[in-house]
Protein backbone atom coordinates (compact mmCIF):
# COMPACT_ATOMS: atom_id res chain seq x y z
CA UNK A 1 -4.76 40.32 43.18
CA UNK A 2 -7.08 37.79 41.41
CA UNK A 3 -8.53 39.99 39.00
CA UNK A 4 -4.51 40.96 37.87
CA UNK A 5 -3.75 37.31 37.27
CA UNK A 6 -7.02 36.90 35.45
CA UNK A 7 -6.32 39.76 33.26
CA UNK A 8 -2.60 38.50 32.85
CA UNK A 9 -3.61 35.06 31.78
CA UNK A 10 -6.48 36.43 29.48
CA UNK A 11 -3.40 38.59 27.99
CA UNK A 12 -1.53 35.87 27.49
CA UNK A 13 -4.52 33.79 25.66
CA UNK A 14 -5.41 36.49 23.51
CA UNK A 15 -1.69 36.72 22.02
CA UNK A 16 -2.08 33.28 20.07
CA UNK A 17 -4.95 33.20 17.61
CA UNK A 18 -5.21 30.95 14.56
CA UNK A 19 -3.78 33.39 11.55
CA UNK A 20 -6.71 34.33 9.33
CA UNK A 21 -5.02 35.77 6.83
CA UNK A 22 -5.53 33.91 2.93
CA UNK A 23 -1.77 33.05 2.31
CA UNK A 24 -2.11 31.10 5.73
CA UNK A 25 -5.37 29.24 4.92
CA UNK A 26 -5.53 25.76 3.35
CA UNK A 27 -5.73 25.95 -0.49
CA UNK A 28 -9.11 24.84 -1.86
CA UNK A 29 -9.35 21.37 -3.39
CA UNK A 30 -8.79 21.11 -7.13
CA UNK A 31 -10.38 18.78 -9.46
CA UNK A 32 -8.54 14.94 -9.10
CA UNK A 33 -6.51 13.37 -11.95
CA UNK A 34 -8.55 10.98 -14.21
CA UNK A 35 -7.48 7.52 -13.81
CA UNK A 36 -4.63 5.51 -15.58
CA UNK A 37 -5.34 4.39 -19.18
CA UNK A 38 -5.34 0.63 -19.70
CA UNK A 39 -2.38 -0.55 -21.89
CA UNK A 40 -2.87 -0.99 -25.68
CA UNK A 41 -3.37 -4.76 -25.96
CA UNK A 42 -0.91 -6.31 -28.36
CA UNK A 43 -1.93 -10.03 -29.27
CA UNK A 44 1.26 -12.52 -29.28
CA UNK A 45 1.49 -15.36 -31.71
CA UNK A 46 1.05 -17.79 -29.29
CA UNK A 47 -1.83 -15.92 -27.20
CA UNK A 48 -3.83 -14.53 -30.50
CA UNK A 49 -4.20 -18.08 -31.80
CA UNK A 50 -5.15 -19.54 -28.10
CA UNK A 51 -2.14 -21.79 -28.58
CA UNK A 52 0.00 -22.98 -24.98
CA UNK A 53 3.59 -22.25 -24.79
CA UNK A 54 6.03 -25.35 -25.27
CA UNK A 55 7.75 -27.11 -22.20
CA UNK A 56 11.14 -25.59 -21.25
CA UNK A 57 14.06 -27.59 -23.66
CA UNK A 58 16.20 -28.61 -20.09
CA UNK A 59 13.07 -29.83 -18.32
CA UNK A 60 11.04 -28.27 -15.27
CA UNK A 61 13.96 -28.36 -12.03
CA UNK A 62 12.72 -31.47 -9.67
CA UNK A 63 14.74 -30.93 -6.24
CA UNK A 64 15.82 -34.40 -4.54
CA UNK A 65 14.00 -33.20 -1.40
CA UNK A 66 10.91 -32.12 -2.60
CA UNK A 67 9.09 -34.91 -1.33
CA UNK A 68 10.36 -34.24 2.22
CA UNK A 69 9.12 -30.91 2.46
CA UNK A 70 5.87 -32.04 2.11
CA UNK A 71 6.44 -35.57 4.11
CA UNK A 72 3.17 -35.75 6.66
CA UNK A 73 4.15 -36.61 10.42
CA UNK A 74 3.93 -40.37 11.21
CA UNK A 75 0.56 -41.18 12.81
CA UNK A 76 0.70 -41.54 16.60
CA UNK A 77 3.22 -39.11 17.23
CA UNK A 78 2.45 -35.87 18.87
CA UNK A 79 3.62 -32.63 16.56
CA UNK A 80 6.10 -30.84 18.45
């Protein structure tokens, strides 16, 4: 009776094999893409003459809390 379950269970692991076939295998690698070609440069008025660009007209914005945001602790007291 051990010999028929051995042969049953060798049946049973010879029924699934890895397909060998070429359709089923993994195709071989091809050659990679070349790389990305930098962008043309295009030189600006202000960047070609190594000038800075003016101020905005309305002003940088200045929030009224700024300060507070960046306010240290009071010495002495623990940080919480």
């Amino acid at each position: 009776m051990e010999r028929r379950k051995e042969g049953e269970a060798a049946e049973e692991m010879s029924g699934w094999a890895t397909p060998k076939r070429g359709e089923c295998r993994i195709p071989a690698a091809i050659r990679c893409p070349p790389p990305p070609r930098k962008k043309k440069w295009y030189p600006t008025a202000a960047g070609a003459l190594g000038m800075r660009r003016d101020p905005p007209r309305k002003g940088y914005f200045h929030p009224p809390d700024l300060e507070a945001l960046f306010a240290l602790a009071p010495r002495g007291e623990a940080c919480a």
